[in-house]
PDB file of N, CA and C in Angstrom:
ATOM      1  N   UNK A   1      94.315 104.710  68.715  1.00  0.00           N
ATOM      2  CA  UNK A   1      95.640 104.572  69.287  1.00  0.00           C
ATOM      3  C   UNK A   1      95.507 104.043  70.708  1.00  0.00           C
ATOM      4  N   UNK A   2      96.267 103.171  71.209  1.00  0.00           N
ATOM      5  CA  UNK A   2      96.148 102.076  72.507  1.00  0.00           C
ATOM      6  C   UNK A   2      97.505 102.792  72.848  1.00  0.00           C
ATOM      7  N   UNK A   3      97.701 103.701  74.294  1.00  0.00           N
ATOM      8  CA  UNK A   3      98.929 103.742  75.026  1.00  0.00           C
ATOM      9  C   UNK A   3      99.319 102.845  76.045  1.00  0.00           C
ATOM     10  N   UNK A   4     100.404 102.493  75.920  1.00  0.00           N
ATOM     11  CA  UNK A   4     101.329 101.369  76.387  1.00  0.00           C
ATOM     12  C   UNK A   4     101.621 101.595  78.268  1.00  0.00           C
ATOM     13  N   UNK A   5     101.126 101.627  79.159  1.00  0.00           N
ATOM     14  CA  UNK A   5     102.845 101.769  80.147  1.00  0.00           C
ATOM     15  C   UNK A   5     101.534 101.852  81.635  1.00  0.00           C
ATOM     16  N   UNK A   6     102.060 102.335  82.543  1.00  0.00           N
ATOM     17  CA  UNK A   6     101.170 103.050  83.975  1.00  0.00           C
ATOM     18  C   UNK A   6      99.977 104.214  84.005  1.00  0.00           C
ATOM     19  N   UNK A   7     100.473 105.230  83.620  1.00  0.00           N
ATOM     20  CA  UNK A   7      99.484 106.222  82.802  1.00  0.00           C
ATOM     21  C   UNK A   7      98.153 105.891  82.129  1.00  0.00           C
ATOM     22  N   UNK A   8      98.023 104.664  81.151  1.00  0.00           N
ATOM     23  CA  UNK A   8      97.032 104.135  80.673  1.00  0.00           C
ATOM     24  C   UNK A   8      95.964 103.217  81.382  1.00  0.00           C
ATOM     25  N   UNK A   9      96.579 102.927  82.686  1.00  0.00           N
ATOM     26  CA  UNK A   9      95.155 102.118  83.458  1.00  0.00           C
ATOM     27  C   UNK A   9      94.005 102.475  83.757  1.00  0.00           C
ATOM     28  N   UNK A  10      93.273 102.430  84.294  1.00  0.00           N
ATOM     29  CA  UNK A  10      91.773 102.873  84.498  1.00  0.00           C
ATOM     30  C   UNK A  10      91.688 102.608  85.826  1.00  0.00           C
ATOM     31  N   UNK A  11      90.708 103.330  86.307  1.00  0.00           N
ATOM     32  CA  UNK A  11      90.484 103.469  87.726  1.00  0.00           C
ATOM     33  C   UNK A  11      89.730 101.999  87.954  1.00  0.00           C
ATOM     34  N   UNK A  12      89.839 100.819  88.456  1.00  0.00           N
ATOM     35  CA  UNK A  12      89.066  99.735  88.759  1.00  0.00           C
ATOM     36  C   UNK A  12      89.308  98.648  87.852  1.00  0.00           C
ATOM     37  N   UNK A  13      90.767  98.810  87.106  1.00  0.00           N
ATOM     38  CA  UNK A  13      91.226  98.006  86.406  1.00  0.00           C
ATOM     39  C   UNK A  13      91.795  96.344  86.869  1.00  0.00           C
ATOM     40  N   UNK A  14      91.571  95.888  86.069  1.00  0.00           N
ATOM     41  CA  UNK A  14      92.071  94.212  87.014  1.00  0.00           C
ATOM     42  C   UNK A  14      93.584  94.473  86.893  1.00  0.00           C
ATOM     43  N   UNK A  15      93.889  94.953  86.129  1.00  0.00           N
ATOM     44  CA  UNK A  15      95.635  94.883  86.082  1.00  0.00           C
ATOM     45  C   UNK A  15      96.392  95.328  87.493  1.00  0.00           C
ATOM     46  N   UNK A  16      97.077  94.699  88.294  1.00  0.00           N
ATOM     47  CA  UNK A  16      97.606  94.265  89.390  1.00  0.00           C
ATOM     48  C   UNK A  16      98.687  96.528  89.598  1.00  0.00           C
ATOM     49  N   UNK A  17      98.722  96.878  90.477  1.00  0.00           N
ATOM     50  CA  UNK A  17      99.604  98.415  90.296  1.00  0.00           C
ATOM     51  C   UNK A  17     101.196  98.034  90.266  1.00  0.00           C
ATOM     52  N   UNK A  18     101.566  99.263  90.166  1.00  0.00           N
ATOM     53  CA  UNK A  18     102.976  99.028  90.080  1.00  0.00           C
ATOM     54  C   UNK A  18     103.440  98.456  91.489  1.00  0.00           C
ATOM     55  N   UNK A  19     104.422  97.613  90.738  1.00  0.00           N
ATOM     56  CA  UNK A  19     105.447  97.358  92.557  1.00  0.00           C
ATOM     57  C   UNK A  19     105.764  98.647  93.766  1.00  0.00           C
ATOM     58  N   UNK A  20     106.250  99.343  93.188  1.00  0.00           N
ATOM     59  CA  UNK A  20     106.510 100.626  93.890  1.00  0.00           C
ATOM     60  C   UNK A  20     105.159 101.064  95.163  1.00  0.00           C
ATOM     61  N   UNK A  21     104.054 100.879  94.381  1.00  0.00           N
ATOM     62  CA  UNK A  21     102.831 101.587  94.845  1.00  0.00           C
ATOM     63  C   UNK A  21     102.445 101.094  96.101  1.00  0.00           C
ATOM     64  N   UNK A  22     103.065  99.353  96.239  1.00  0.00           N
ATOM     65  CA  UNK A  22     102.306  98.771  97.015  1.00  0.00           C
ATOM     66  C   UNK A  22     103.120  98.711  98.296  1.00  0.00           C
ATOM     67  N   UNK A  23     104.114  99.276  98.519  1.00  0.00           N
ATOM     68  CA  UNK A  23     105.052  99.818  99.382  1.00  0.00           C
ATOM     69  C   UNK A  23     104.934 101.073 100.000  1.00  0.00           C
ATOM     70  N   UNK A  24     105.471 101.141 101.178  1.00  0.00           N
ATOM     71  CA  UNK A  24     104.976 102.602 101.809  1.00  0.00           C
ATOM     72  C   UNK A  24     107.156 103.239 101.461  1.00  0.00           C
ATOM     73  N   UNK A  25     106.481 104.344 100.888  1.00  0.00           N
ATOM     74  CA  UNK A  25     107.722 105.072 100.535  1.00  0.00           C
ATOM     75  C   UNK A  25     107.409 106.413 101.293  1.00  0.00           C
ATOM     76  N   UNK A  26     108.481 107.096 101.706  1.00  0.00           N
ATOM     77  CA  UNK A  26     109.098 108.040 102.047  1.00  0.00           C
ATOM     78  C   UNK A  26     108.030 109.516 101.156  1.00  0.00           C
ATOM     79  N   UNK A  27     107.811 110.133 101.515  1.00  0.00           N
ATOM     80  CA  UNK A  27     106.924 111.596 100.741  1.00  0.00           C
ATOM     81  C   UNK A  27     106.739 113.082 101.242  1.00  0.00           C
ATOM     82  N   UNK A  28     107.226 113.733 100.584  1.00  0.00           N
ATOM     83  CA  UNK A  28     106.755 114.736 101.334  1.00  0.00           C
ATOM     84  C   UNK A  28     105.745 115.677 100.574  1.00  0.00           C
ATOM     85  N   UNK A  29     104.843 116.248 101.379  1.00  0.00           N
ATOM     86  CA  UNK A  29     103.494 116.752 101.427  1.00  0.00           C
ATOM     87  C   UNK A  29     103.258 118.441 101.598  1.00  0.00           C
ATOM     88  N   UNK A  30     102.523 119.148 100.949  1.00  0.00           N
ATOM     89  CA  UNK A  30     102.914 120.510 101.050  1.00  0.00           C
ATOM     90  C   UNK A  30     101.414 120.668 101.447  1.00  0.00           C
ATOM     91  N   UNK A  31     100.009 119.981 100.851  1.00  0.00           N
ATOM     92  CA  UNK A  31      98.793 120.536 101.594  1.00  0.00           C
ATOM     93  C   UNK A  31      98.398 119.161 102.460  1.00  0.00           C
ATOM     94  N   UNK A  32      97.703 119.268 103.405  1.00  0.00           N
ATOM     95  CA  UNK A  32      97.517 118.992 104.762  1.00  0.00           C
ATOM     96  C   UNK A  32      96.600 117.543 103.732  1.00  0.00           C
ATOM     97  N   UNK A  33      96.908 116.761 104.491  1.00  0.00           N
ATOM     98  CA  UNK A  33      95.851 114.906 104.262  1.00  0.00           C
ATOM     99  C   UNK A  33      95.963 114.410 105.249  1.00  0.00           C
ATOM    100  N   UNK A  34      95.051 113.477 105.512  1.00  0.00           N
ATOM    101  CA  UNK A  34      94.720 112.640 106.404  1.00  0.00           C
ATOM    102  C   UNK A  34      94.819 111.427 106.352  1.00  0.00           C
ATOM    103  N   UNK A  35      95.592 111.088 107.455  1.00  0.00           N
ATOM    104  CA  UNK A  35      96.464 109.974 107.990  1.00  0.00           C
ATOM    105  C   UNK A  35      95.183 108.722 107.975  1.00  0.00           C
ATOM    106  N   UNK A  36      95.758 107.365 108.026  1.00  0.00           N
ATOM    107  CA  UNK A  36      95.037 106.337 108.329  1.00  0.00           C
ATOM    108  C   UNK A  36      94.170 106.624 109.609  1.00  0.00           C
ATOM    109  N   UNK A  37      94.717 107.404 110.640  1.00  0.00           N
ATOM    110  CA  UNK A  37      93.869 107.704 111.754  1.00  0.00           C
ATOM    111  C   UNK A  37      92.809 108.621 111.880  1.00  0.00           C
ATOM    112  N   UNK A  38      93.050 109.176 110.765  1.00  0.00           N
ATOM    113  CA  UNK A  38      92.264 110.824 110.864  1.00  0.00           C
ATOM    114  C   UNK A  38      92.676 111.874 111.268  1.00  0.00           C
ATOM    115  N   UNK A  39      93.977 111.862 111.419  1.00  0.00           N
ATOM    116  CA  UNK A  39      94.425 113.059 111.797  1.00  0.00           C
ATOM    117  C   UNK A  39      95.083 113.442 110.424  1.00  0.00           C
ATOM    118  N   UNK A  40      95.169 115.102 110.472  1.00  0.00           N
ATOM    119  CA  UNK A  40      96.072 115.732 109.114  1.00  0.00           C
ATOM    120  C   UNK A  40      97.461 115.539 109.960  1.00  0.00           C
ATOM    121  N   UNK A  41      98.230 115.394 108.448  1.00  0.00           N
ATOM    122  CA  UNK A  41      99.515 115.109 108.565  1.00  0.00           C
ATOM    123  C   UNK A  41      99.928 115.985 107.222  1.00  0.00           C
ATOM    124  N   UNK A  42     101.303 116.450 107.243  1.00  0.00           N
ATOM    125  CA  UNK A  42     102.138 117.297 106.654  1.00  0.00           C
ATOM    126  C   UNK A  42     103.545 117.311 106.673  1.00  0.00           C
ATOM    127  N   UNK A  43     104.230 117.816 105.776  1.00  0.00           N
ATOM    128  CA  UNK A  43     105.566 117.700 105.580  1.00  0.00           C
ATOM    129  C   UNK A  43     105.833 116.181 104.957  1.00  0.00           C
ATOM    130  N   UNK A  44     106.830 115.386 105.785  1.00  0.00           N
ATOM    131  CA  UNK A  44     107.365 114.293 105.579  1.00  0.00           C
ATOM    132  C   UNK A  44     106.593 113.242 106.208  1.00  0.00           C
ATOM    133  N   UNK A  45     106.306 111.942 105.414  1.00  0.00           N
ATOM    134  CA  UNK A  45     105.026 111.427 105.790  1.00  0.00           C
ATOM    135  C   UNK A  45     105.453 109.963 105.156  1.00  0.00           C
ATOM    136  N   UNK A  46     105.177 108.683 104.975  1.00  0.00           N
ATOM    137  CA  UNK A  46     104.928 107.942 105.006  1.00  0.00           C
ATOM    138  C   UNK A  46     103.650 107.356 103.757  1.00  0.00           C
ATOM    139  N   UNK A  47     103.623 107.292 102.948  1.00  0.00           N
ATOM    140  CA  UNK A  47     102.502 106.808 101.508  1.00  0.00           C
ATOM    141  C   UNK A  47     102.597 105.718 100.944  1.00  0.00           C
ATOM    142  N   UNK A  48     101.283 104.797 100.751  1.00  0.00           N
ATOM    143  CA  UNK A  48     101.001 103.705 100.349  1.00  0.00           C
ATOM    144  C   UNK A  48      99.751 103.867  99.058  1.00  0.00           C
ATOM    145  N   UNK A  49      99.887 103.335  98.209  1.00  0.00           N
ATOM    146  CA  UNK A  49      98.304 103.083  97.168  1.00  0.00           C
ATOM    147  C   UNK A  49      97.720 101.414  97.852  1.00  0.00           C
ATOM    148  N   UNK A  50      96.652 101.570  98.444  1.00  0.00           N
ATOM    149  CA  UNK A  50      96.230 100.358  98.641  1.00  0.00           C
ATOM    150  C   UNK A  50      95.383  99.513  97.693  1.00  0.00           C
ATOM    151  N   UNK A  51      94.940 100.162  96.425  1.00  0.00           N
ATOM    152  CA  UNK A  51      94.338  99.815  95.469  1.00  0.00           C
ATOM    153  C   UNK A  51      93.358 100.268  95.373  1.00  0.00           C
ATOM    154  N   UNK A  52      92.779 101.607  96.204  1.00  0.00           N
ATOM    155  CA  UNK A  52      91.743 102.844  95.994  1.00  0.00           C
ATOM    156  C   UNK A  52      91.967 103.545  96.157  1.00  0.00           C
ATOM    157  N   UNK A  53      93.087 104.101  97.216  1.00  0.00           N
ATOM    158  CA  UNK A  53      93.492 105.548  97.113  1.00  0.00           C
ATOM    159  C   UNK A  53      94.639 105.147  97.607  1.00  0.00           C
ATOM    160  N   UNK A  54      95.461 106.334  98.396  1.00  0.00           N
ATOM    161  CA  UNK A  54      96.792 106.886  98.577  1.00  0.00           C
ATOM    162  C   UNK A  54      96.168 106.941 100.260  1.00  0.00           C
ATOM    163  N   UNK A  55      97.241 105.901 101.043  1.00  0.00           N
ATOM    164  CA  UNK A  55      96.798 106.545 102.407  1.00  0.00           C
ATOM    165  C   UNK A  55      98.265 106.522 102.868  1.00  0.00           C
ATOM    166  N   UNK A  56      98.423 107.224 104.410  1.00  0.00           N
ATOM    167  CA  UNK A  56      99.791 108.212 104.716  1.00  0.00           C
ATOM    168  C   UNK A  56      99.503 108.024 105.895  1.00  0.00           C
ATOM    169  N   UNK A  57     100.669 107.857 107.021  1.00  0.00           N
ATOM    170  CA  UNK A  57     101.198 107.859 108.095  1.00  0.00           C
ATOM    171  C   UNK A  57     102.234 108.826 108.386  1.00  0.00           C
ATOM    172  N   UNK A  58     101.944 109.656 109.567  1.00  0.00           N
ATOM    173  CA  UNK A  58     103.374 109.930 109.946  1.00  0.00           C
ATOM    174  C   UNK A  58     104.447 109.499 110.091  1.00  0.00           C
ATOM    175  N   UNK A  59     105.302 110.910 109.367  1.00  0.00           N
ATOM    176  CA  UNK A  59     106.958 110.242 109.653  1.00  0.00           C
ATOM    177  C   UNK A  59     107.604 110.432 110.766  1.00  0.00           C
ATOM    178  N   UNK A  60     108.144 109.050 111.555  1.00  0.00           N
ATOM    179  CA  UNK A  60     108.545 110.128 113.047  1.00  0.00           C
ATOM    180  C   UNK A  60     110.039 109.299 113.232  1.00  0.00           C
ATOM    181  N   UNK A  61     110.940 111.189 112.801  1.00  0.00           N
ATOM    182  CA  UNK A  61     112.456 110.639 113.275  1.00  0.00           C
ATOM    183  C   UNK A  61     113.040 110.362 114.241  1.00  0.00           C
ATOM    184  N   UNK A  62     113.767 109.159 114.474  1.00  0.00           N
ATOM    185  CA  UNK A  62     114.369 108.868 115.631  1.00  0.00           C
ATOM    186  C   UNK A  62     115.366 109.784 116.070  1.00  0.00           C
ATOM    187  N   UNK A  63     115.836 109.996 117.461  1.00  0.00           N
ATOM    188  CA  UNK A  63     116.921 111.128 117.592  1.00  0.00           C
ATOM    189  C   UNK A  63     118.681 110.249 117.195  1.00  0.00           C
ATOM    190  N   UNK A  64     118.514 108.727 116.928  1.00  0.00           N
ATOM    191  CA  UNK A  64     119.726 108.834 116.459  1.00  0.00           C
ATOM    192  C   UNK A  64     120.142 108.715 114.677  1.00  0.00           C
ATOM    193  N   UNK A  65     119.087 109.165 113.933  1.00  0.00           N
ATOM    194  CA  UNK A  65     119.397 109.120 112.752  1.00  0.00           C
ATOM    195  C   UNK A  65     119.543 110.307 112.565  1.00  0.00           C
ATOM    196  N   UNK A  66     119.075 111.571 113.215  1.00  0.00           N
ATOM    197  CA  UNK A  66     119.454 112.751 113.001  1.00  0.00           C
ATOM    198  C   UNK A  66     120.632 113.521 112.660  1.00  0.00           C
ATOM    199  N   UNK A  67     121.312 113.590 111.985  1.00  0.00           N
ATOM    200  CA  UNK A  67     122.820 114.455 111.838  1.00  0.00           C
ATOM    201  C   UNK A  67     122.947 116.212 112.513  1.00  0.00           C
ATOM    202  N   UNK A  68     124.025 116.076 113.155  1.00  0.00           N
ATOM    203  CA  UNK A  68     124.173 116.532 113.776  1.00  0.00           C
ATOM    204  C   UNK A  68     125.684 117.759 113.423  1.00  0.00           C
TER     205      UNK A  68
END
């Protein structure tokens, strides 16, 4: 049996990742990882797949998007 979809790739596969992946989206984080810089980062964070792993930036809110 051959499964169809994302789930079925292989780690070092030529097949190109999802669109989504290759974008840094919005995440939030409950155990501590390390940022592109080396520092741990937590909570709300910033995530990209660069095509070997998952790397993360801090999220840092501006004071006028804040609701109030």
């Amino acid at each position: 049996m051959i499964a169809e979809g994302e789930n079925s790739r292989l780690p070092g596969s030529l097949e190109p990742p999802a669109s989504w992946m290759q974008i840094w989206h919005l995440w939030t984080i409950v155990i501590p990882r390390r940022s592109i810089t080396g520092r741990l980062v937590h909570g709300k964070v910033w995530r990209r797949y660069d095509g070997r792993r998952w790397i993360y930036k801090k999220f840092v809110e501006f004071a006028d998007d804040r609701a109030d």
